[in-house]
N, C-alpha and C. Protein backbone atom coordinates (compact mmCIF):
# COMPACT_ATOMS: atom_id res chain seq x y z
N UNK A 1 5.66 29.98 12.76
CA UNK A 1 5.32 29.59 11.41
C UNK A 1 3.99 28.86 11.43
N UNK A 2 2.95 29.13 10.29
CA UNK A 2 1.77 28.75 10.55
C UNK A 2 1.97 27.33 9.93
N UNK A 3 1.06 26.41 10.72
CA UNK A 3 1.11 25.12 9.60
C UNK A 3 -0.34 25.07 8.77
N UNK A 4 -0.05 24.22 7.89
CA UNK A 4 -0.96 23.97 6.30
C UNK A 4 -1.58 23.01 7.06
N UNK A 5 -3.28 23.39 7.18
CA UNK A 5 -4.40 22.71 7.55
C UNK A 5 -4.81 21.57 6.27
N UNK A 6 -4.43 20.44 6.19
CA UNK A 6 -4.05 19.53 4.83
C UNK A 6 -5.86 18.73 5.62
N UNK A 7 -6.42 18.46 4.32
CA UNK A 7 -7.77 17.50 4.47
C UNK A 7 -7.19 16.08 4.34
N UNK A 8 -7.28 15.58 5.13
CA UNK A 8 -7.28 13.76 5.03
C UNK A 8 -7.85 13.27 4.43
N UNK A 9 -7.56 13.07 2.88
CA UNK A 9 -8.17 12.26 2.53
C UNK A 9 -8.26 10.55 2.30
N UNK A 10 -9.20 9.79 2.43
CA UNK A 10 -9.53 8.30 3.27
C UNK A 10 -9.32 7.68 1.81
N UNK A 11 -8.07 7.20 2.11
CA UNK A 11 -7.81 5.87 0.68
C UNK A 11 -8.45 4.66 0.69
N UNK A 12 -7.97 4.09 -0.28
CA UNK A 12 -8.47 2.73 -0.53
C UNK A 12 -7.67 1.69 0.11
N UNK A 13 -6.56 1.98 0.64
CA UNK A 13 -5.97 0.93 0.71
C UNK A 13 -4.88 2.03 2.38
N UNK A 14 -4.87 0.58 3.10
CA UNK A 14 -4.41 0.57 4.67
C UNK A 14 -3.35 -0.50 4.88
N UNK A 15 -2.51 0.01 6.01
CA UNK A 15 -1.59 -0.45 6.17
C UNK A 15 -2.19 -2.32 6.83
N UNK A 16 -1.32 -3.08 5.93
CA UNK A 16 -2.02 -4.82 6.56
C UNK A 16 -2.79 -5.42 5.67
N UNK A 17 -2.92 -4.48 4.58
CA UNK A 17 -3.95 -5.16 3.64
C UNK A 17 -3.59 -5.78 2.58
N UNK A 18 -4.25 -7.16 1.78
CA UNK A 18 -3.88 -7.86 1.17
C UNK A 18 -3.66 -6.85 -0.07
N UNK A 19 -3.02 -6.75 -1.51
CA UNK A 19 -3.57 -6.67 -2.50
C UNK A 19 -2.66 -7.26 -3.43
N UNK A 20 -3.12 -6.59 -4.96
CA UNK A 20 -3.09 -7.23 -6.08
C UNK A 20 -1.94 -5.95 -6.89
N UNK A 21 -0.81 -6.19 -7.65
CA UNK A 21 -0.67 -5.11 -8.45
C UNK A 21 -1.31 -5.02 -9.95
N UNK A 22 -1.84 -4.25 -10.40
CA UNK A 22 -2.30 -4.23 -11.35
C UNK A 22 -1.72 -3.82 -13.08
N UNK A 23 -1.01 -3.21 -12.79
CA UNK A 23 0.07 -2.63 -13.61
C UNK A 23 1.68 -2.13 -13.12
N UNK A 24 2.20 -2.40 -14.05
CA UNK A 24 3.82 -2.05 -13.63
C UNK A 24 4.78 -3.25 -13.84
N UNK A 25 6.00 -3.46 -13.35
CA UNK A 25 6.89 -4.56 -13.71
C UNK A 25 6.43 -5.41 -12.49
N UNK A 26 5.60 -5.72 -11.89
CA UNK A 26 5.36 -6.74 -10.50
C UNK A 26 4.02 -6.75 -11.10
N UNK A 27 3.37 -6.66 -12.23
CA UNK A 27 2.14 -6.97 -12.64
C UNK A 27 1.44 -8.36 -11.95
N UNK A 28 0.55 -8.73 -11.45
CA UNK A 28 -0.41 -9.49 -10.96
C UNK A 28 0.28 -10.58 -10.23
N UNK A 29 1.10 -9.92 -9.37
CA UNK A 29 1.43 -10.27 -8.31
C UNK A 29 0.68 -9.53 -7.08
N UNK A 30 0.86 -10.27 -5.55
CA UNK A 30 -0.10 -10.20 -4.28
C UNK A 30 1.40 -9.86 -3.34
N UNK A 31 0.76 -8.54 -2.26
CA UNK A 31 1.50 -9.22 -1.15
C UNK A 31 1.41 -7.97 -0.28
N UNK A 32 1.41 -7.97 1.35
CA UNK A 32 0.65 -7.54 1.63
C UNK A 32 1.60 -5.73 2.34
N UNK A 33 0.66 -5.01 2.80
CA UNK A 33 1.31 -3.52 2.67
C UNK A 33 1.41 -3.23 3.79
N UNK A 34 3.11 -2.72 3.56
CA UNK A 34 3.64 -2.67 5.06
C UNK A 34 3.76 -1.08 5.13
N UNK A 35 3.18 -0.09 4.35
CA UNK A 35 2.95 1.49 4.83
C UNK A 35 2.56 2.12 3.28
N UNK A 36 1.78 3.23 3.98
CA UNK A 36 0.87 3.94 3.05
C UNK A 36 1.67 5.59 3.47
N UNK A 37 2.33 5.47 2.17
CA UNK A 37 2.50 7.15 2.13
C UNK A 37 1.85 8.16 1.23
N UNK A 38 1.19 8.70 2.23
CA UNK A 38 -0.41 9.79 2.35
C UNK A 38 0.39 10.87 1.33
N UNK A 39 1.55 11.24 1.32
CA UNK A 39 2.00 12.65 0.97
C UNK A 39 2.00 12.31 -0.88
N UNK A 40 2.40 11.74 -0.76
CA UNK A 40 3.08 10.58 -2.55
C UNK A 40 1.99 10.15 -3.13
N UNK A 41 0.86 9.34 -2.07
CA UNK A 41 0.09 8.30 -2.83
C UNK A 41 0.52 7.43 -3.46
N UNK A 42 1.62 6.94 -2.69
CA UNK A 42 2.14 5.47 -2.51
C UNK A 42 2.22 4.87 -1.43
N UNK A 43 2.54 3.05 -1.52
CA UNK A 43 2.65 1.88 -1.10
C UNK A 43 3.23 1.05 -0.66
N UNK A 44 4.29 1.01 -0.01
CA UNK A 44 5.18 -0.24 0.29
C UNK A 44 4.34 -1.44 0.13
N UNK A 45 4.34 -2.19 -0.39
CA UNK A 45 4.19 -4.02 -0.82
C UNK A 45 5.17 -4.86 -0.18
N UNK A 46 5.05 -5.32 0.53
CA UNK A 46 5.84 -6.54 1.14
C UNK A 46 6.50 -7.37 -0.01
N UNK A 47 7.73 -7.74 0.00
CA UNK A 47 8.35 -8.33 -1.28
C UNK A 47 8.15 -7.97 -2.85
N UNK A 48 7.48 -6.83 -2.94
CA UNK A 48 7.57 -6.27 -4.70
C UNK A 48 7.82 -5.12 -4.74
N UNK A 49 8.22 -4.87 -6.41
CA UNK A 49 9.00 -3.80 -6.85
C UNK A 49 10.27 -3.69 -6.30
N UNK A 50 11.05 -4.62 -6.47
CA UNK A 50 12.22 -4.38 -5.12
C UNK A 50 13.43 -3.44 -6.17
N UNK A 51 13.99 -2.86 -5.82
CA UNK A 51 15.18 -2.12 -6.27
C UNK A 51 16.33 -2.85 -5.45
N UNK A 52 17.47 -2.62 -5.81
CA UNK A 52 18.50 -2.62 -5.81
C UNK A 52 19.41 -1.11 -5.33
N UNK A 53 19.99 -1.05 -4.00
CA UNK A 53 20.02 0.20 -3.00
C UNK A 53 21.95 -0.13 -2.68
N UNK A 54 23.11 0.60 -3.09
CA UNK A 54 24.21 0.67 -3.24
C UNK A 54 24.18 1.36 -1.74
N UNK A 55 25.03 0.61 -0.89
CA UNK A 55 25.36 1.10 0.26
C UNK A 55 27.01 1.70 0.45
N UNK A 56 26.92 2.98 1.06
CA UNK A 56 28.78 3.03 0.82
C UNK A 56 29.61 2.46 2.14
N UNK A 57 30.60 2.14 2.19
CA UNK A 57 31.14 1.63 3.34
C UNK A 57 31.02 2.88 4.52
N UNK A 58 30.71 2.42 5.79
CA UNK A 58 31.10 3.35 6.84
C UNK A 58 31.59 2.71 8.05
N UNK A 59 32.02 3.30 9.37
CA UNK A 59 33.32 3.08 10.02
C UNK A 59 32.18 1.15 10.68
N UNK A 60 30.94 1.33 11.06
CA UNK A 60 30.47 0.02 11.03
C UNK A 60 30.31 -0.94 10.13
N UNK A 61 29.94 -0.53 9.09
CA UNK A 61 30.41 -1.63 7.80
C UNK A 61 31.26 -0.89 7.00
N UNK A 62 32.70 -1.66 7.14
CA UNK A 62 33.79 -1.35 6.15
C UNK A 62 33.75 -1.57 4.78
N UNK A 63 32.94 -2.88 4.84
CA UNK A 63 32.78 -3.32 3.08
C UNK A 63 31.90 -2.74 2.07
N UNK A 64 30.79 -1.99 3.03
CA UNK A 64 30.09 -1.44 1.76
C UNK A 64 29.02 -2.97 1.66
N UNK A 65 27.65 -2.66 0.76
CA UNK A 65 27.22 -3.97 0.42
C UNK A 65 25.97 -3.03 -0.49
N UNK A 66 24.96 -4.26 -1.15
CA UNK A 66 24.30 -4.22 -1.83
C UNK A 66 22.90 -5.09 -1.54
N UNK A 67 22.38 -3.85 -1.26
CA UNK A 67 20.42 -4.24 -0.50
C UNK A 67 19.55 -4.10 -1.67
N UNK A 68 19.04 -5.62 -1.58
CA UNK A 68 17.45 -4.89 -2.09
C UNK A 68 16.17 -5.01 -1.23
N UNK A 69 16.07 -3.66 -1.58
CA UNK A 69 14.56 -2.87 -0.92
C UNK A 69 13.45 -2.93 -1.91
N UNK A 70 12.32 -3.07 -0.71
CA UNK A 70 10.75 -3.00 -1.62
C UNK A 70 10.81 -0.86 -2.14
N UNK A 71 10.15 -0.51 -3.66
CA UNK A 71 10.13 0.49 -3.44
C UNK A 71 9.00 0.63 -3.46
N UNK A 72 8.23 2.14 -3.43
CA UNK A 72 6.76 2.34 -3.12
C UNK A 72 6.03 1.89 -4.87
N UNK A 73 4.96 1.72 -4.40
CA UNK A 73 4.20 1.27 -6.18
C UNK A 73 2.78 2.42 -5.65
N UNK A 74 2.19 3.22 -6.56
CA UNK A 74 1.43 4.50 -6.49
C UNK A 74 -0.03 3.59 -6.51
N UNK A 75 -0.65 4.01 -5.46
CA UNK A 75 -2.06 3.78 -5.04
C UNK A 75 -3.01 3.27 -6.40
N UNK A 76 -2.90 4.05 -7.67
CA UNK A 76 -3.42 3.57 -8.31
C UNK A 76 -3.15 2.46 -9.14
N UNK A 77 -2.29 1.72 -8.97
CA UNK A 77 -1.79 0.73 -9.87
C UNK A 77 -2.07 -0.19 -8.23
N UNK A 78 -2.73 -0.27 -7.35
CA UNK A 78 -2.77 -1.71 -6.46
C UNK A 78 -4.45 -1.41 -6.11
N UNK A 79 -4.86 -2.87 -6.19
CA UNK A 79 -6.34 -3.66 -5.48
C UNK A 79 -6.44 -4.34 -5.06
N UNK A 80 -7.22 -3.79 -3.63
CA UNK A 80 -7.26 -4.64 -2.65
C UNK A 80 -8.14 -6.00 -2.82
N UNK A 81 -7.40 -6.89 -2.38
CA UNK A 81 -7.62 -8.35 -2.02
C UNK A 81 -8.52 -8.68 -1.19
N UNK A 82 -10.03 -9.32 -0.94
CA UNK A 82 -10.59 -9.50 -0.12
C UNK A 82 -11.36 -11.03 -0.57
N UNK A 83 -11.28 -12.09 0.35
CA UNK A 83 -11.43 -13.43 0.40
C UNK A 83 -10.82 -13.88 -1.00
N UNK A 84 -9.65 -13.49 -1.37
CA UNK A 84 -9.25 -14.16 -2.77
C UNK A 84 -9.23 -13.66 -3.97
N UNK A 85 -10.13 -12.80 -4.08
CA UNK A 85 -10.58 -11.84 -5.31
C UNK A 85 -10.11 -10.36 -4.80
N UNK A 86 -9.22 -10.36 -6.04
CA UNK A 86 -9.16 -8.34 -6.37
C UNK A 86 -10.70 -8.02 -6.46
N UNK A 87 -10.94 -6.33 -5.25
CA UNK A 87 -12.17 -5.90 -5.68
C UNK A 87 -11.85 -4.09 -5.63
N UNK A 88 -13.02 -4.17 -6.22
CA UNK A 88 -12.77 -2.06 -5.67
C UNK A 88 -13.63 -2.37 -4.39
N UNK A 89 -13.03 -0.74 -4.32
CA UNK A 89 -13.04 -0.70 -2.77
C UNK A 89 -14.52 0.80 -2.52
N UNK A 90 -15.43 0.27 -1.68
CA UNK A 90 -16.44 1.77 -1.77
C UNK A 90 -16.80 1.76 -0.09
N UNK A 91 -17.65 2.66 0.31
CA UNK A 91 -17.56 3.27 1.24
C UNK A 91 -19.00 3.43 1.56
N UNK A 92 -19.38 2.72 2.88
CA UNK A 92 -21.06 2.78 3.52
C UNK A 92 -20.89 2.43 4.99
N UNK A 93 -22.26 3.09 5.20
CA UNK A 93 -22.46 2.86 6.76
C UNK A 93 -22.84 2.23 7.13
N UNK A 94 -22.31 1.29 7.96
CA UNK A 94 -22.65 -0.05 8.89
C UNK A 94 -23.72 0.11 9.61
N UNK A 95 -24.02 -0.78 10.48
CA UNK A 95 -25.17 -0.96 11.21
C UNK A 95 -24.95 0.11 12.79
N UNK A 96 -23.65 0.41 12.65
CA UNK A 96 -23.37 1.16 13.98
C UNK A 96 -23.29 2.61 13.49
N UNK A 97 -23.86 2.99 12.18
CA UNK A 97 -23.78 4.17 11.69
C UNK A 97 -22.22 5.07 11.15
N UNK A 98 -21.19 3.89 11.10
CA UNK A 98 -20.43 4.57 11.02
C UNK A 98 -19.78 4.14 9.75
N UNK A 99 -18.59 5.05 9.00
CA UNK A 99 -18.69 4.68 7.41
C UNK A 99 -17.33 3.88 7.31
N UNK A 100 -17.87 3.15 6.91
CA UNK A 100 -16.74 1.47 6.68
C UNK A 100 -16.51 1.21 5.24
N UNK A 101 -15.38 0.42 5.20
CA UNK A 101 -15.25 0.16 3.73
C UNK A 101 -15.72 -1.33 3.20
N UNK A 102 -16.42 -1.23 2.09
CA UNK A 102 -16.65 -2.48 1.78
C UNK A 102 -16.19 -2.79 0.40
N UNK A 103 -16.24 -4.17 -0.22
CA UNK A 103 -16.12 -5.03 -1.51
C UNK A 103 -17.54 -4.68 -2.28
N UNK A 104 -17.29 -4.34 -3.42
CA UNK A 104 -18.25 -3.99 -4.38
C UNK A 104 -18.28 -5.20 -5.42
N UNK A 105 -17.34 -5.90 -4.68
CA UNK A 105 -17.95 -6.93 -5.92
C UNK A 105 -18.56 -8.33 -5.11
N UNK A 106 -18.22 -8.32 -3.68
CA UNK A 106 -19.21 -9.39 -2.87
C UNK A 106 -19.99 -8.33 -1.83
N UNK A 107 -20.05 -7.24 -1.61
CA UNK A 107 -20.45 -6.63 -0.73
C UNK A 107 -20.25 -6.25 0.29
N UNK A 108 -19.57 -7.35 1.05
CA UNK A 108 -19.35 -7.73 2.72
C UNK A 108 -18.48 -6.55 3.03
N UNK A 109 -18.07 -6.21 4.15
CA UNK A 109 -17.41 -5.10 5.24
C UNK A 109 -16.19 -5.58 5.17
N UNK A 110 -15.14 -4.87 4.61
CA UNK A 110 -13.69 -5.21 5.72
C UNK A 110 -13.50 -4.61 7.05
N UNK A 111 -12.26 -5.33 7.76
CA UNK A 111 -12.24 -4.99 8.89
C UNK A 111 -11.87 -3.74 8.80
């Protein structure tokens, strides 16, 4: 079976990074991202959007219980956080020629 040659395309936002939500029920709240799913174009957020996840009992837990989980929030509703300030996020080449992301609204390089 052949596989689908898919283009990578380079988001705004990486796993570790601070941000901001911008819209949705966790509106302008911060916190930071524990995975980027490429397929969706969504986000895990560390502590937001949490749902509520019905577990059924099985032969290790007999009782059954009730989790809440972070769910994903879609790439475009989060901005990244850099020294304190939500900024957009753009894309230039460093001094080592290679293309890094930077803050468009102070300039500077993230890591």
């Amino acid at each position: 079976m052949a596989t689908k040659n898919e283009t990578r395309v380079k988001l705004h936002v990486k796993k570790g990074d601070t941000v901001k939500v911008i819209a949705g029920d966790s509106k302008n709240k911060t916190g930071k991202v524990l995975r980027v799913l490429r397929t969706t174009n969504r986000a895990i957020v560390e502590g937001l959007n949490m749902v509520t996840k019905h577990r059924k009992p099985t032969a290790q837990n007999t009782q059954g219980r009730i989790d809440k989980i972070e769910a994903p929030i879609h790439l475009s509703n989060l901005q990244v956080v850099v020294s304190g300030t939500p900024t957009r996020i753009g894309r230039k080449l460093n001094d080592a020629g290679k293309l890094q992301r930077f803050s468009k609204k102070s300039g500077e390089f993230i890591k």
